[in-house]
C-alpha atoms as a PDB file:
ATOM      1  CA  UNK A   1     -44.765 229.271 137.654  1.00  0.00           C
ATOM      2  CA  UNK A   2     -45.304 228.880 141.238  1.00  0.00           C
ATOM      3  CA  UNK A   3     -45.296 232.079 143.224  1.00  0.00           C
ATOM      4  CA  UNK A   4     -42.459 232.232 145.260  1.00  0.00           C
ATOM      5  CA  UNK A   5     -40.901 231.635 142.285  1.00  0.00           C
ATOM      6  CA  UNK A   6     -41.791 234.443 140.152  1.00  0.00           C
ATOM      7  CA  UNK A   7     -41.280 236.649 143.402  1.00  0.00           C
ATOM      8  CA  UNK A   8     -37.739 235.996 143.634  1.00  0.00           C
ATOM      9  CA  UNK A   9     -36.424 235.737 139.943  1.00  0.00           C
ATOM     10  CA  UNK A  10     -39.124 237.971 138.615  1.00  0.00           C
ATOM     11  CA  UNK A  11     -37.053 240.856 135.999  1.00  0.00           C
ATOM     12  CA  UNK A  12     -37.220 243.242 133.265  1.00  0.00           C
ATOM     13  CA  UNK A  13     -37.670 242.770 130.060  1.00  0.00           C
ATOM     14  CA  UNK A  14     -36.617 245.569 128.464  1.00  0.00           C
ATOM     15  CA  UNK A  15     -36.841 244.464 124.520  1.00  0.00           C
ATOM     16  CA  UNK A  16     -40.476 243.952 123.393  1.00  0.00           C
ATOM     17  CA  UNK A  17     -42.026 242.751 119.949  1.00  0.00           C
ATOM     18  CA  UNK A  18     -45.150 241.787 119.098  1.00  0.00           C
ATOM     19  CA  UNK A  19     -47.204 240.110 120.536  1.00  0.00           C
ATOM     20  CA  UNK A  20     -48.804 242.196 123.013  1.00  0.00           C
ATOM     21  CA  UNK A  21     -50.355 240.586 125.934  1.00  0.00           C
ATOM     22  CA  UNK A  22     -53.814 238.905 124.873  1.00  0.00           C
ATOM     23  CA  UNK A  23     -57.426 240.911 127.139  1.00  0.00           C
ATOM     24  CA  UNK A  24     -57.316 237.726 129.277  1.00  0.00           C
ATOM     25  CA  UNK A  25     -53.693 238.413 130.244  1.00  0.00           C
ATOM     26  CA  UNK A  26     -54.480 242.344 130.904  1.00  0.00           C
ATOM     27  CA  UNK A  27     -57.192 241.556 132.498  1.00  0.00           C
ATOM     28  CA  UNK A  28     -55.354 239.064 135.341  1.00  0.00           C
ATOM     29  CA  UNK A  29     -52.376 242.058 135.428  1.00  0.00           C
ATOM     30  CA  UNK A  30     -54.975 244.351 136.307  1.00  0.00           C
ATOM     31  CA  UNK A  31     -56.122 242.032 139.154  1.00  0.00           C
ATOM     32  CA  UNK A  32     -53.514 241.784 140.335  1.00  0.00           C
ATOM     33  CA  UNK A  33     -52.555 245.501 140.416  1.00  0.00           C
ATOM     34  CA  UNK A  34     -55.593 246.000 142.515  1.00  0.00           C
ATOM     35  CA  UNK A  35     -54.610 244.233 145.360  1.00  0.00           C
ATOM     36  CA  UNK A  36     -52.051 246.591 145.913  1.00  0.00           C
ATOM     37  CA  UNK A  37     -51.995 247.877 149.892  1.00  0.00           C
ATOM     38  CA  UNK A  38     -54.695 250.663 150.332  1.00  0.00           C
ATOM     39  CA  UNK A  39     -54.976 252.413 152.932  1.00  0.00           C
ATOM     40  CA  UNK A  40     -58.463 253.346 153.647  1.00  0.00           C
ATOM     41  CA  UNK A  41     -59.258 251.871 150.167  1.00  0.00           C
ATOM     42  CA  UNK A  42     -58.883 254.747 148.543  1.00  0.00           C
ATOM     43  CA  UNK A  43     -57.504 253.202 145.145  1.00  0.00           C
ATOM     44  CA  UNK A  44     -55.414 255.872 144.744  1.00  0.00           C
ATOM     45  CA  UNK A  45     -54.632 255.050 141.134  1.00  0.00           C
ATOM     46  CA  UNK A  46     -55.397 254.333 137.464  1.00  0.00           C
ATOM     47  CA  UNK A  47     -54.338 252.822 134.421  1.00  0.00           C
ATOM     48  CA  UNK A  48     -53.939 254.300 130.902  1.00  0.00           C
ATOM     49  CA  UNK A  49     -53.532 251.358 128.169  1.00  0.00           C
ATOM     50  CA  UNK A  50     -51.751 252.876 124.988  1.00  0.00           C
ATOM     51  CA  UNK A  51     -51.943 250.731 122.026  1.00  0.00           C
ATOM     52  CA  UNK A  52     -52.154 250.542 118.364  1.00  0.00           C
ATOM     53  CA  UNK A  53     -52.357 254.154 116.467  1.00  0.00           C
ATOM     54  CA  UNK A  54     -52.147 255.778 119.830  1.00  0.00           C
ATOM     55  CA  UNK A  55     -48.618 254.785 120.371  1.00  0.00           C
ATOM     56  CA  UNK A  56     -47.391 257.070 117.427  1.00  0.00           C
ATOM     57  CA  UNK A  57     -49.862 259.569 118.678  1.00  0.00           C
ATOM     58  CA  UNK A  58     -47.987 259.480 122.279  1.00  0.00           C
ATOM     59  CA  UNK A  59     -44.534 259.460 119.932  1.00  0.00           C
ATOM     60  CA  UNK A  60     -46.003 262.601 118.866  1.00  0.00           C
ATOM     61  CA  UNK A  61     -46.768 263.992 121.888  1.00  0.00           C
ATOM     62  CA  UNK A  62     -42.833 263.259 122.989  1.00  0.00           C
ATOM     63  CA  UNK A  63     -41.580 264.783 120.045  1.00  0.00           C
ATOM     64  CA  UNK A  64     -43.479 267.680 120.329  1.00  0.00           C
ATOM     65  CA  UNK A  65     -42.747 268.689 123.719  1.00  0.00           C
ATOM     66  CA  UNK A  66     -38.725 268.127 122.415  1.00  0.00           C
ATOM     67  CA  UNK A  67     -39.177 270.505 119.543  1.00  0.00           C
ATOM     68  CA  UNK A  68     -40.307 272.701 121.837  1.00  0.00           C
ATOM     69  CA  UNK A  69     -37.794 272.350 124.572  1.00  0.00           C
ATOM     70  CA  UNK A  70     -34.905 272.646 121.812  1.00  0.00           C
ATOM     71  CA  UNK A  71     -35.925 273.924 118.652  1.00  0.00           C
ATOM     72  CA  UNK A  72     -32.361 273.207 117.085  1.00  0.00           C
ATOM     73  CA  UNK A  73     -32.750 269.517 117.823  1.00  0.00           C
ATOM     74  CA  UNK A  74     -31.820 267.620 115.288  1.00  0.00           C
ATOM     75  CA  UNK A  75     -34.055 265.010 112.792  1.00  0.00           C
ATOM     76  CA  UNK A  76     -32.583 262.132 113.998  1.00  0.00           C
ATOM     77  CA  UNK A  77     -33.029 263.041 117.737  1.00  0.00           C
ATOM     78  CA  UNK A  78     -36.923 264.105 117.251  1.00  0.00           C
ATOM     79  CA  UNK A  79     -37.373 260.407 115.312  1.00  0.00           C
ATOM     80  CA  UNK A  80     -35.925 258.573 117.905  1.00  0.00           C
ATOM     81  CA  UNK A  81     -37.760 260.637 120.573  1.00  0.00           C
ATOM     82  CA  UNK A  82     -41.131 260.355 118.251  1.00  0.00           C
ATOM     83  CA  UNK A  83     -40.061 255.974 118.450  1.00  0.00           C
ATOM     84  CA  UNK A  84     -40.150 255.855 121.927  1.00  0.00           C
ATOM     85  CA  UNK A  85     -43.623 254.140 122.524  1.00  0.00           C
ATOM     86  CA  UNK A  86     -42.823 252.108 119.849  1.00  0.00           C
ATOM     87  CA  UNK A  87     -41.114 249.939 121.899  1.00  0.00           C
ATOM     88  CA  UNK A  88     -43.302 247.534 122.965  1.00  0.00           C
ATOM     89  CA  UNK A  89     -46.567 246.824 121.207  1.00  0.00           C
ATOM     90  CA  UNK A  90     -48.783 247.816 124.678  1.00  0.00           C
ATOM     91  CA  UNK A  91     -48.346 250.802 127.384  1.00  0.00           C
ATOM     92  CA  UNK A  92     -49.924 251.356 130.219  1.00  0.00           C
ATOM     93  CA  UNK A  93     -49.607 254.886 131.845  1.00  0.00           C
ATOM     94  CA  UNK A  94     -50.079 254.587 135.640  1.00  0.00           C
ATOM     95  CA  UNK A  95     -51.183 257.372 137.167  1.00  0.00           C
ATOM     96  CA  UNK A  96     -51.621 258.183 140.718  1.00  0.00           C
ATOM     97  CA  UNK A  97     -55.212 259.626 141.318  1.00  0.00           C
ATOM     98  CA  UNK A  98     -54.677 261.644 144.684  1.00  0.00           C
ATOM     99  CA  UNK A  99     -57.570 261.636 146.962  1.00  0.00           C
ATOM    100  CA  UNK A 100     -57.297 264.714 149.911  1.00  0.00           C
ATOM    101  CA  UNK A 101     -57.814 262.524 152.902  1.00  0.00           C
ATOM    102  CA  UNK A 102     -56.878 263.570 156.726  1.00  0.00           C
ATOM    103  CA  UNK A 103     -55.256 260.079 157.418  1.00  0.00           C
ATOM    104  CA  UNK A 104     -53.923 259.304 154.163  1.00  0.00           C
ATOM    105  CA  UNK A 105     -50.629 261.680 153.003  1.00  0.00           C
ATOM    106  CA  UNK A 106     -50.176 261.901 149.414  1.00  0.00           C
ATOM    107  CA  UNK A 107     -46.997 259.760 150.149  1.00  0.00           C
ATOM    108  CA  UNK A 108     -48.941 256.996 150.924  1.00  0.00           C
ATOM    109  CA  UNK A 109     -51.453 257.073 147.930  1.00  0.00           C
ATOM    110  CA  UNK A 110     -48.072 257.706 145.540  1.00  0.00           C
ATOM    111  CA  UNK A 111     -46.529 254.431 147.652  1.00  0.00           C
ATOM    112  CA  UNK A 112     -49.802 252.684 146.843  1.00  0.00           C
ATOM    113  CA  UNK A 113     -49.612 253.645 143.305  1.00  0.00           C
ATOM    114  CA  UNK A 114     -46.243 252.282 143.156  1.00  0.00           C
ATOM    115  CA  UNK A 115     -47.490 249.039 144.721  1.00  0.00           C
ATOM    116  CA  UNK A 116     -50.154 248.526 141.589  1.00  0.00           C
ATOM    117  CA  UNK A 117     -47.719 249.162 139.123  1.00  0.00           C
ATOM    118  CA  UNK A 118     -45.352 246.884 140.745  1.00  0.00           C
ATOM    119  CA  UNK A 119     -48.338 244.211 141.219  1.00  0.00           C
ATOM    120  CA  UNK A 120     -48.754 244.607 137.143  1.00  0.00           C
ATOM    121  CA  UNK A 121     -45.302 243.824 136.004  1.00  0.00           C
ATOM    122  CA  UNK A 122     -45.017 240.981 138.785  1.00  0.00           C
ATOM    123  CA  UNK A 123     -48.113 239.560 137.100  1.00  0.00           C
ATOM    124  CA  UNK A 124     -46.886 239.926 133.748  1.00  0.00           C
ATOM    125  CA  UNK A 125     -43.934 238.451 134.469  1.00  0.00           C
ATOM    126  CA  UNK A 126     -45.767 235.028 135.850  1.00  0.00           C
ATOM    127  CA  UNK A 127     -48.120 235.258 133.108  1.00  0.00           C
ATOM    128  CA  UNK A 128     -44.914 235.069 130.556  1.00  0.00           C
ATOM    129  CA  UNK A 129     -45.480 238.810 129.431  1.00  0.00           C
ATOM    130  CA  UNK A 130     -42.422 240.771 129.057  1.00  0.00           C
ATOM    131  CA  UNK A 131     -42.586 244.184 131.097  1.00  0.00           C
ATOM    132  CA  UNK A 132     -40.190 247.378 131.534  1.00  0.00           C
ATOM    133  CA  UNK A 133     -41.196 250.586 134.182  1.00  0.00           C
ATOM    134  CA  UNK A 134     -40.619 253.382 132.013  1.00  0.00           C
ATOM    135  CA  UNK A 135     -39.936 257.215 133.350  1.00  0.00           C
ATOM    136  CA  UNK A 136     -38.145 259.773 131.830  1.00  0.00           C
ATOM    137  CA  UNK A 137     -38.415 263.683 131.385  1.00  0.00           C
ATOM    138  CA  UNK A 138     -41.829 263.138 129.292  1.00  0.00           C
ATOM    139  CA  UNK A 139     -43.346 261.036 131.407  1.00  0.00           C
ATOM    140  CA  UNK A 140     -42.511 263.873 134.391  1.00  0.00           C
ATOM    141  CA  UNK A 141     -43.633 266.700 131.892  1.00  0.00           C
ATOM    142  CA  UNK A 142     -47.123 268.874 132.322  1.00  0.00           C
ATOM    143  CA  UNK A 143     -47.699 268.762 128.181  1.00  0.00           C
ATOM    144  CA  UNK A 144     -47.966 265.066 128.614  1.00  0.00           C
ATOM    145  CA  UNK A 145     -49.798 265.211 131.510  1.00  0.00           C
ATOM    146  CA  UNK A 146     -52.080 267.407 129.452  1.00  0.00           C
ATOM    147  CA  UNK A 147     -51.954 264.993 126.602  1.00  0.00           C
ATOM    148  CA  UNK A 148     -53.207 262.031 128.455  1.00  0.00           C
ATOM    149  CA  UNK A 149     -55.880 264.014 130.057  1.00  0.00           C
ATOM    150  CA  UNK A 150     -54.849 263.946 133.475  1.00  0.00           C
ATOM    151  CA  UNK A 151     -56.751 266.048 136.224  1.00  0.00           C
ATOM    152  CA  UNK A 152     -55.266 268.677 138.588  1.00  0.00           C
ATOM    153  CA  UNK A 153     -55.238 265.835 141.112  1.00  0.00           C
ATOM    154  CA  UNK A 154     -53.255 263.567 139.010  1.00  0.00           C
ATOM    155  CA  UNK A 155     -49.606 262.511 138.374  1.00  0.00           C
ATOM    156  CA  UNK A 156     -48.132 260.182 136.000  1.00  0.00           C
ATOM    157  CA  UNK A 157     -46.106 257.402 137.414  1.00  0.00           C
ATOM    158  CA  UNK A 158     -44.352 255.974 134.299  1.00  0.00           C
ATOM    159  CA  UNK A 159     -44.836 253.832 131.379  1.00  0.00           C
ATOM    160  CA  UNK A 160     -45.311 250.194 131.850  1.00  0.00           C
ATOM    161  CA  UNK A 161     -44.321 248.528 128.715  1.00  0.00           C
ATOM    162  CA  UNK A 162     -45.829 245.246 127.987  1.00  0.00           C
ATOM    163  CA  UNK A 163     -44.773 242.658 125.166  1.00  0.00           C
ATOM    164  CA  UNK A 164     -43.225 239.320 124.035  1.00  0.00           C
ATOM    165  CA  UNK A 165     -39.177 239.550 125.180  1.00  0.00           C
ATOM    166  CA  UNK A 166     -37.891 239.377 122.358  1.00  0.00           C
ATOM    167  CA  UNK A 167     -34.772 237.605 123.839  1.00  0.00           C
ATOM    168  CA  UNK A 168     -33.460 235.767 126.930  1.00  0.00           C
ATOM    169  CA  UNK A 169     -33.185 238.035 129.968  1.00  0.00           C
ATOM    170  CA  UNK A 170     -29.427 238.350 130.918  1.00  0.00           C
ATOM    171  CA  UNK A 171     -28.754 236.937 134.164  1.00  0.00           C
ATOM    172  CA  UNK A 172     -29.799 239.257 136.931  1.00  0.00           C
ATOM    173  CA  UNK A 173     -27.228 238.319 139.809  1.00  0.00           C
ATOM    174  CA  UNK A 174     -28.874 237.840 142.890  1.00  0.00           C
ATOM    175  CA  UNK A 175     -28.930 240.000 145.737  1.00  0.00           C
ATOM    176  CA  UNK A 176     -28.063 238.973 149.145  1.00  0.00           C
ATOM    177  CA  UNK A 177     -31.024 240.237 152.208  1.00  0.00           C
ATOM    178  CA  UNK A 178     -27.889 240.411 154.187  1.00  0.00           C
ATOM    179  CA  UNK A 179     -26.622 243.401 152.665  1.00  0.00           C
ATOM    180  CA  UNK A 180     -29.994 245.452 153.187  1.00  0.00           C
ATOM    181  CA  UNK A 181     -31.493 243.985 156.351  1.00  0.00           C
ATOM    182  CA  UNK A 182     -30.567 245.294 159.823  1.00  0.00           C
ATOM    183  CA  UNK A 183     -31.739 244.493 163.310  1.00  0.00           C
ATOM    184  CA  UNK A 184     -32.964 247.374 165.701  1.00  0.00           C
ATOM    185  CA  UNK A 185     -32.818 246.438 168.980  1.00  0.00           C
ATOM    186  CA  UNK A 186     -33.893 249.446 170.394  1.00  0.00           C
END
């Protein structure tokens, strides 16, 4: 796929089977997350791959921090919270790693973060992987946070689930630059 290409039709895939993308596949994704802008190269960021067993250990995690929140919650809801991560046969938590810096605002390293992850799925996408951005309250919660280790100078971004599309993407209608590109003259 030429990259102009998978730039401009490049979408979601948000139903994943197996297979998960091969270590020559992850390995180009995580290239190409890299190259995300930096400024003053502080690689403000990180990458958590979630596979196998330790996707029903996240489920776990999720479910958890549910029973927790709402004890009354019923079976059905703590299964299908537990499931979650079972989605797609690969994660990968990004997580921006803040560095204090006097010319680089946390704004910019959290941009920069955003960047990778973006970089990650655009790669995925050209490489024929299917790939969803995943957020939600657990992925904004401290226990998980915990969970995956994170440091006091860390913050999950999301979930990036990787995986075969296990159908054809419906049609994303295009966008027009027209309706989000002004001219300041000053």
């Amino acid at each position: 796929m030429e990259l102009l290409k998978t730039l401009t039709e490049r979408h979601s895939s948000p139903v994943l089977t197996e297979p998960a993308p091969t270590q020559e596949q992850l390995d180009i994704m995580f290239k190409a997350a890299l190259r995300a802008p930096d400024h003053a190269r502080l690689h403000p960021w990180r990458f958590i791959v979630i596979a196998n067993d330790a996707r029903k250990k996240l489920g776990d995690v999720f479910a958890n921090i549910a029973m927790q929140d709402n004890p009354d919650l019923p079976e059905s809801s703590i299964q299908r919270t537990r499931n979650l991560p079972l989605r797609a046969p690969l994660l990968v938590a990004l997580v921006l790693h803040y560095k204090e810096h006097a010319m680089v605002p946390e704004v910019e390293q959290i941009l920069s973060t955003g960047a990778a992850g973006y970089g990650l799925i655009t790669a995925a996408f050209h490489l024929g992987v299917g790939a969803y951005w995943r957020t939600g309250a657990h992925c904004f919660d401290q226990r998980t946070a915990k969970a995956l280790h994170l440091h006091n100078n860390e913050k999950l971004m999301g979930f990036i689930y990787l995986g075969t599309p296990a159908k054809s993407a419906n049609p994303v209608p295009p966008l027009s630059a027209d309706d989000f590109v002004t001219s300041w003259s000053g």
